[in-house]
C-alpha atoms as a PDB file:
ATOM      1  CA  UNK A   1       4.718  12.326 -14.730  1.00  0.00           C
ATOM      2  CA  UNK A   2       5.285  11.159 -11.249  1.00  0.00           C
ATOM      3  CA  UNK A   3       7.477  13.640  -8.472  1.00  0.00           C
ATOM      4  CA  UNK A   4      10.280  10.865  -8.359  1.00  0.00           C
ATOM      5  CA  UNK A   5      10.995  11.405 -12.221  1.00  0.00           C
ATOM      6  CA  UNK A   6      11.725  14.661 -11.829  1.00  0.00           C
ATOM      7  CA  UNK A   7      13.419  14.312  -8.469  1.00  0.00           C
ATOM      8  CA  UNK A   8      15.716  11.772  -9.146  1.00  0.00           C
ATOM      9  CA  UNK A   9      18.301  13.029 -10.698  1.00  0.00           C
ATOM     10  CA  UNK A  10      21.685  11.306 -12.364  1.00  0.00           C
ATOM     11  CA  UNK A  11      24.264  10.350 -10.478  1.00  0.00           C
ATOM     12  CA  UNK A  12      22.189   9.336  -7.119  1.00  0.00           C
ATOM     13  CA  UNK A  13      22.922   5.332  -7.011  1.00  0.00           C
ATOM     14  CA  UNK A  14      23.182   3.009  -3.986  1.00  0.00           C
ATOM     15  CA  UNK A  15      26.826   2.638  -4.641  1.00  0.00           C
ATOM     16  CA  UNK A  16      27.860   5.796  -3.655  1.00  0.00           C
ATOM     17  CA  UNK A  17      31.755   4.413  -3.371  1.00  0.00           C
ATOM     18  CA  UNK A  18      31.737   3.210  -6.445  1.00  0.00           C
ATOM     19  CA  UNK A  19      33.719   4.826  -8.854  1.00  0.00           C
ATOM     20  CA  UNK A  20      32.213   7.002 -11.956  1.00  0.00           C
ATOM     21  CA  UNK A  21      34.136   6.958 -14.998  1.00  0.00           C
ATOM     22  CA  UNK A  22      33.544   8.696 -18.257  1.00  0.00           C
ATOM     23  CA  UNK A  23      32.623   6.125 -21.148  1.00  0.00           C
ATOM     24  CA  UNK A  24      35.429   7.408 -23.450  1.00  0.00           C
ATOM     25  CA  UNK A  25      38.097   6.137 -20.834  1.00  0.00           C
ATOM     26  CA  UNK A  26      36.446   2.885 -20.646  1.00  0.00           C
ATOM     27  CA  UNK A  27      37.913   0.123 -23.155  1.00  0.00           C
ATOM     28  CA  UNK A  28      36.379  -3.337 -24.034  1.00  0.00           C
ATOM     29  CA  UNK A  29      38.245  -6.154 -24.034  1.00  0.00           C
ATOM     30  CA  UNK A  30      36.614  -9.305 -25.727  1.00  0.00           C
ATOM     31  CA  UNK A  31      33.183  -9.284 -23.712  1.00  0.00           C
ATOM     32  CA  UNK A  32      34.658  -7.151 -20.496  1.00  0.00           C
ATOM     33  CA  UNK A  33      34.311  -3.712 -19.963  1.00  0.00           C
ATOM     34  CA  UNK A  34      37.882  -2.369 -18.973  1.00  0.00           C
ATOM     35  CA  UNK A  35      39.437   0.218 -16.690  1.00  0.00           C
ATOM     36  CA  UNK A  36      43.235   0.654 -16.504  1.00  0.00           C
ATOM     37  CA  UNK A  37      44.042  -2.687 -17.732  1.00  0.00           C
ATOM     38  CA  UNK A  38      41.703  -4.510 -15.128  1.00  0.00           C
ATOM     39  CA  UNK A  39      37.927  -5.349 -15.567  1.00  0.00           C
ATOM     40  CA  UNK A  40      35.943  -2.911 -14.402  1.00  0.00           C
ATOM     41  CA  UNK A  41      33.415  -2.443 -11.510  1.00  0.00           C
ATOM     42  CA  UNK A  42      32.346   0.909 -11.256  1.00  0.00           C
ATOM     43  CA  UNK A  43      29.786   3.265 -12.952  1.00  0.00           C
ATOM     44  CA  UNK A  44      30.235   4.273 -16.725  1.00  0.00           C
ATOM     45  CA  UNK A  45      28.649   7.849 -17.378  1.00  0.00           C
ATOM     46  CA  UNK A  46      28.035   8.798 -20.948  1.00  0.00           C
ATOM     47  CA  UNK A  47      27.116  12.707 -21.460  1.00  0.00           C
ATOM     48  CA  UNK A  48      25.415  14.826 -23.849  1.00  0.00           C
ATOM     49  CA  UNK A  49      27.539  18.025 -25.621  1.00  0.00           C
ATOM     50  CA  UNK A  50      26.065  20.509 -22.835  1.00  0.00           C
ATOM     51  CA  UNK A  51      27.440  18.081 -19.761  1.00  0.00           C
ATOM     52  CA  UNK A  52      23.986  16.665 -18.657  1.00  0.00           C
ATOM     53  CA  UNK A  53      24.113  12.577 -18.109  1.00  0.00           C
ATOM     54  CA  UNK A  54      22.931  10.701 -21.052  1.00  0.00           C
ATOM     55  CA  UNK A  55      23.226   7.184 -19.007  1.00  0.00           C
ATOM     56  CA  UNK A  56      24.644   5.273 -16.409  1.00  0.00           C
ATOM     57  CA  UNK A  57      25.740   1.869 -16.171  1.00  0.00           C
ATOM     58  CA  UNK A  58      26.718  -0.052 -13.387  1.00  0.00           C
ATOM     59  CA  UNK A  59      29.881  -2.967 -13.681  1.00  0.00           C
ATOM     60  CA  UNK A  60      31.175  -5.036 -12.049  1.00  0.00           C
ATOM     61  CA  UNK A  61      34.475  -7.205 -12.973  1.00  0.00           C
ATOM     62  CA  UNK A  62      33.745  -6.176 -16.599  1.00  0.00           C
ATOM     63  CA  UNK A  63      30.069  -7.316 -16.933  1.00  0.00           C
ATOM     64  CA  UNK A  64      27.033  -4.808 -16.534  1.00  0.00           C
ATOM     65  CA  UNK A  65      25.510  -5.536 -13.008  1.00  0.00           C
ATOM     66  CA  UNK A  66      23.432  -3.483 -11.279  1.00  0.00           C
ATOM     67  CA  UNK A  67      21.288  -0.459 -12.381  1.00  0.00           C
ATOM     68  CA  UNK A  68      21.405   0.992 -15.554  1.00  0.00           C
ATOM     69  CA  UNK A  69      19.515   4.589 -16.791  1.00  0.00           C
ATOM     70  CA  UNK A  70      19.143   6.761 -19.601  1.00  0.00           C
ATOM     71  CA  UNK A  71      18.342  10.474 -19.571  1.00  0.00           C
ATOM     72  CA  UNK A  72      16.663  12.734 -22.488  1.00  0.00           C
ATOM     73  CA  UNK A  73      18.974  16.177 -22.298  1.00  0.00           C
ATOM     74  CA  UNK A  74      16.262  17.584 -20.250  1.00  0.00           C
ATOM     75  CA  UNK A  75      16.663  15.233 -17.402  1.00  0.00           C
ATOM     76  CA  UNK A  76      13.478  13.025 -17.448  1.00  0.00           C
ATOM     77  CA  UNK A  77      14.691   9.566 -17.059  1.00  0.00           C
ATOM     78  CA  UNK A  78      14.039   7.725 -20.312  1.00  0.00           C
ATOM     79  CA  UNK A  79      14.786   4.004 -19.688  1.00  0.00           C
ATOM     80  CA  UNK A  80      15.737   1.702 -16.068  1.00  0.00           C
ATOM     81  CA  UNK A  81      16.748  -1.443 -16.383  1.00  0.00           C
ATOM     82  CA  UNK A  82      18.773  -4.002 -14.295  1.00  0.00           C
ATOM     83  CA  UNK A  83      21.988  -6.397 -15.307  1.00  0.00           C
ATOM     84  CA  UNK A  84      23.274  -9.556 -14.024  1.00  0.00           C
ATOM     85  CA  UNK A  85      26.494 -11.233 -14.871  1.00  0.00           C
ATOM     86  CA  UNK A  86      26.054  -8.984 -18.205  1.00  0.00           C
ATOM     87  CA  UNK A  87      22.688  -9.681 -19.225  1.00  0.00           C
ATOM     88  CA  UNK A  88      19.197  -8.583 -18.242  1.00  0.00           C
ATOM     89  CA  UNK A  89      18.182  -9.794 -15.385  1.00  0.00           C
ATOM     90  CA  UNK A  90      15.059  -7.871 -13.066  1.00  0.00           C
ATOM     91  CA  UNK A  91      12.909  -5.076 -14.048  1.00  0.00           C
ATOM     92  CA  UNK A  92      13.041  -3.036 -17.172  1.00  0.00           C
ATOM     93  CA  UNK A  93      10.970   0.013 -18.176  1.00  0.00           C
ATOM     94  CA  UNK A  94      10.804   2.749 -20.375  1.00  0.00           C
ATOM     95  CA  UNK A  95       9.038   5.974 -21.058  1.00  0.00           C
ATOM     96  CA  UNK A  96       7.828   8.345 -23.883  1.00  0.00           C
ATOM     97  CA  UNK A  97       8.926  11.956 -23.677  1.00  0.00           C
ATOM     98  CA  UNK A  98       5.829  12.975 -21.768  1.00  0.00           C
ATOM     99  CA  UNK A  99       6.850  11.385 -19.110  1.00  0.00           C
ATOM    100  CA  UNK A 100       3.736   8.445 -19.194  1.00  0.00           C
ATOM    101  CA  UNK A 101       5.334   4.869 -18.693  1.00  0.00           C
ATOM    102  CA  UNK A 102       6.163   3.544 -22.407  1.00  0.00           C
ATOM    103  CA  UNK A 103       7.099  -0.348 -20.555  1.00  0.00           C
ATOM    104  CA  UNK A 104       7.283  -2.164 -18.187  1.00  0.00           C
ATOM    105  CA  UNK A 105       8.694  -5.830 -18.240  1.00  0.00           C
ATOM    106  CA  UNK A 106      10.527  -7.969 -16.201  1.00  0.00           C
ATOM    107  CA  UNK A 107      13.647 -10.574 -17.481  1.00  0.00           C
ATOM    108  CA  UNK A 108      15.744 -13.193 -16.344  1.00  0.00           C
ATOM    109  CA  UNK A 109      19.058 -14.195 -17.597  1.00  0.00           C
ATOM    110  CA  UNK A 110      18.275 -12.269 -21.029  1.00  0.00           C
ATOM    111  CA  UNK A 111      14.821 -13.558 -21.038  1.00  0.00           C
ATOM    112  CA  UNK A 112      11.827 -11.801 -21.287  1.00  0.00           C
ATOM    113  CA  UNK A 113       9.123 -13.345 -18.940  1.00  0.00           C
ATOM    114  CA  UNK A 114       6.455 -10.678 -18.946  1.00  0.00           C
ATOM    115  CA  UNK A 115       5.826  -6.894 -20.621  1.00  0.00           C
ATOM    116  CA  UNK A 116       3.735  -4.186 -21.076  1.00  0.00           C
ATOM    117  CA  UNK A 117       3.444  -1.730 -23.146  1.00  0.00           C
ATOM    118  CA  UNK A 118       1.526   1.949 -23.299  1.00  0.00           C
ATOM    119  CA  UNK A 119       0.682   4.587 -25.572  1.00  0.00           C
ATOM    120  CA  UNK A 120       1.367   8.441 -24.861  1.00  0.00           C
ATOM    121  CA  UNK A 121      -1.622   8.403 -23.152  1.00  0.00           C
ATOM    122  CA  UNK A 122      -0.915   5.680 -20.440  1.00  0.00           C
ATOM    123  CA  UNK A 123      -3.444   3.265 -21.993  1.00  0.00           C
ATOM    124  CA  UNK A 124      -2.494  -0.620 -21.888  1.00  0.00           C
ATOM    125  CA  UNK A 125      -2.076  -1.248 -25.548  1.00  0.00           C
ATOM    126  CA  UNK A 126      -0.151  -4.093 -25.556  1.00  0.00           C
ATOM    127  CA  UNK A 127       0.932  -7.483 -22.924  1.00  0.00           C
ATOM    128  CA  UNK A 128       2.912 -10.201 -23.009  1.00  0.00           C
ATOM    129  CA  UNK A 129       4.187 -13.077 -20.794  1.00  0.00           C
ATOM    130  CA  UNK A 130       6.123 -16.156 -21.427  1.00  0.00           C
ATOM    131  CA  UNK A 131       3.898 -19.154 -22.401  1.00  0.00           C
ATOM    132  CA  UNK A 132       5.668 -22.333 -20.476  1.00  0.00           C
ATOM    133  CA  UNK A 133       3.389 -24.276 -22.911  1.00  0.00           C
ATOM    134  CA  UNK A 134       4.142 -22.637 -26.149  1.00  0.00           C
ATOM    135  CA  UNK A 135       7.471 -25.129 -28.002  1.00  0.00           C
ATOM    136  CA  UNK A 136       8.444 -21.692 -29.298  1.00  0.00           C
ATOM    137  CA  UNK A 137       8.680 -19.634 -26.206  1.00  0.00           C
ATOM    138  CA  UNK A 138      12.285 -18.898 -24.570  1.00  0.00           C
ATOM    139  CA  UNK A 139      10.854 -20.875 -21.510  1.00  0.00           C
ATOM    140  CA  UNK A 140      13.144 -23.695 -22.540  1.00  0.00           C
ATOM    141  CA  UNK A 141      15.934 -21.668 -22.929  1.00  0.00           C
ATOM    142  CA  UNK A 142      14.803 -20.105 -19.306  1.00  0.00           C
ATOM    143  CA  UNK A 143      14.641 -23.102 -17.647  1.00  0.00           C
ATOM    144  CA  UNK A 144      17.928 -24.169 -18.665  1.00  0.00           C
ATOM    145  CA  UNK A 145      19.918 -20.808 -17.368  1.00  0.00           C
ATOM    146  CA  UNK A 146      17.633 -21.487 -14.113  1.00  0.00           C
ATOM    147  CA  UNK A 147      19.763 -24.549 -13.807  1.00  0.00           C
ATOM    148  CA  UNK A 148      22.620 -23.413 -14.596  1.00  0.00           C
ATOM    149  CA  UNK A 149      22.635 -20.284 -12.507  1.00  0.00           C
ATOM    150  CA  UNK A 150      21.503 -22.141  -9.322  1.00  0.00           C
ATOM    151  CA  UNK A 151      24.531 -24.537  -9.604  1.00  0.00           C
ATOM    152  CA  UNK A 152      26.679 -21.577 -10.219  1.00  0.00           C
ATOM    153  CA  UNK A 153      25.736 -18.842  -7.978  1.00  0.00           C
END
């Protein structure tokens, strides 16, 4: 288990000014988080009964975007992943209770492009990445969100 699991602890973000708001007082709205009446762009904490911070998303104008973490009611950090325009987008990863890296994968626009997975132990037991060759891969799918995207943004 690495120093910065322990050491980072909820609630430090690079949005500082952003505001945190409790999930319960959070509404959706067809696909768009909502705060007040207005899409939201903020953080949306979820707790655990004894206070501690189960997760934290990061919005903005309704859709997740940005950083989002889960906590086990101990603290250790249980899951990192990162949102674009609502979807996954960047690097995802996940760990057992232990504290030894579960995964580690990386998406774009919802798709999964590469992973890997590890036991308890920290042993590579499983990898994947997207085969542009395969007719059944998402690499289609990828390329035409690439498109898209590039028009768009």
């Amino acid at each position: 288990m690495g120093c910065w699991r322990i050491c980072r602890r909820p609630g430090l973000t690079d949005q500082a000014s952003l505001p945190r708001v409790d999930g319960d007082d959070l509404e959706w709205e067809g696909q768009l988080q909502t705060w007040n009446d207005e899409p939201f762009t903020g953080i949306e904490v979820w707790r655990f009964p004894n206070g501690a911070i189960e997760s934290e998303s990061t919005y903005k104008e309704g859709l997740r975007d940005g950083l989002s973490r889960t906590w086990d009611e101990n603290g250790l950090l249980g899951s990192e992943f990162t949102c674009r325009l609502g979807t996954m987008h960047g690097n995802s990863k996940k760990w057992h209770a232990n504290g030894q890296l579960a995964e580690d994968g990386n998406y774009e626009w919802g798709v999964r492009i590469d992973e890997k997975e590890y036991n308890q132990q920290g042993v590579l037991i499983d990898e994947f990445a997207i085969d542009p060759a395969d007719p059944n891969s998402q690499y289609g799918i990828l390329l035409k969100f690439r498109e898209v995207y590039d028009k768009h943004l």
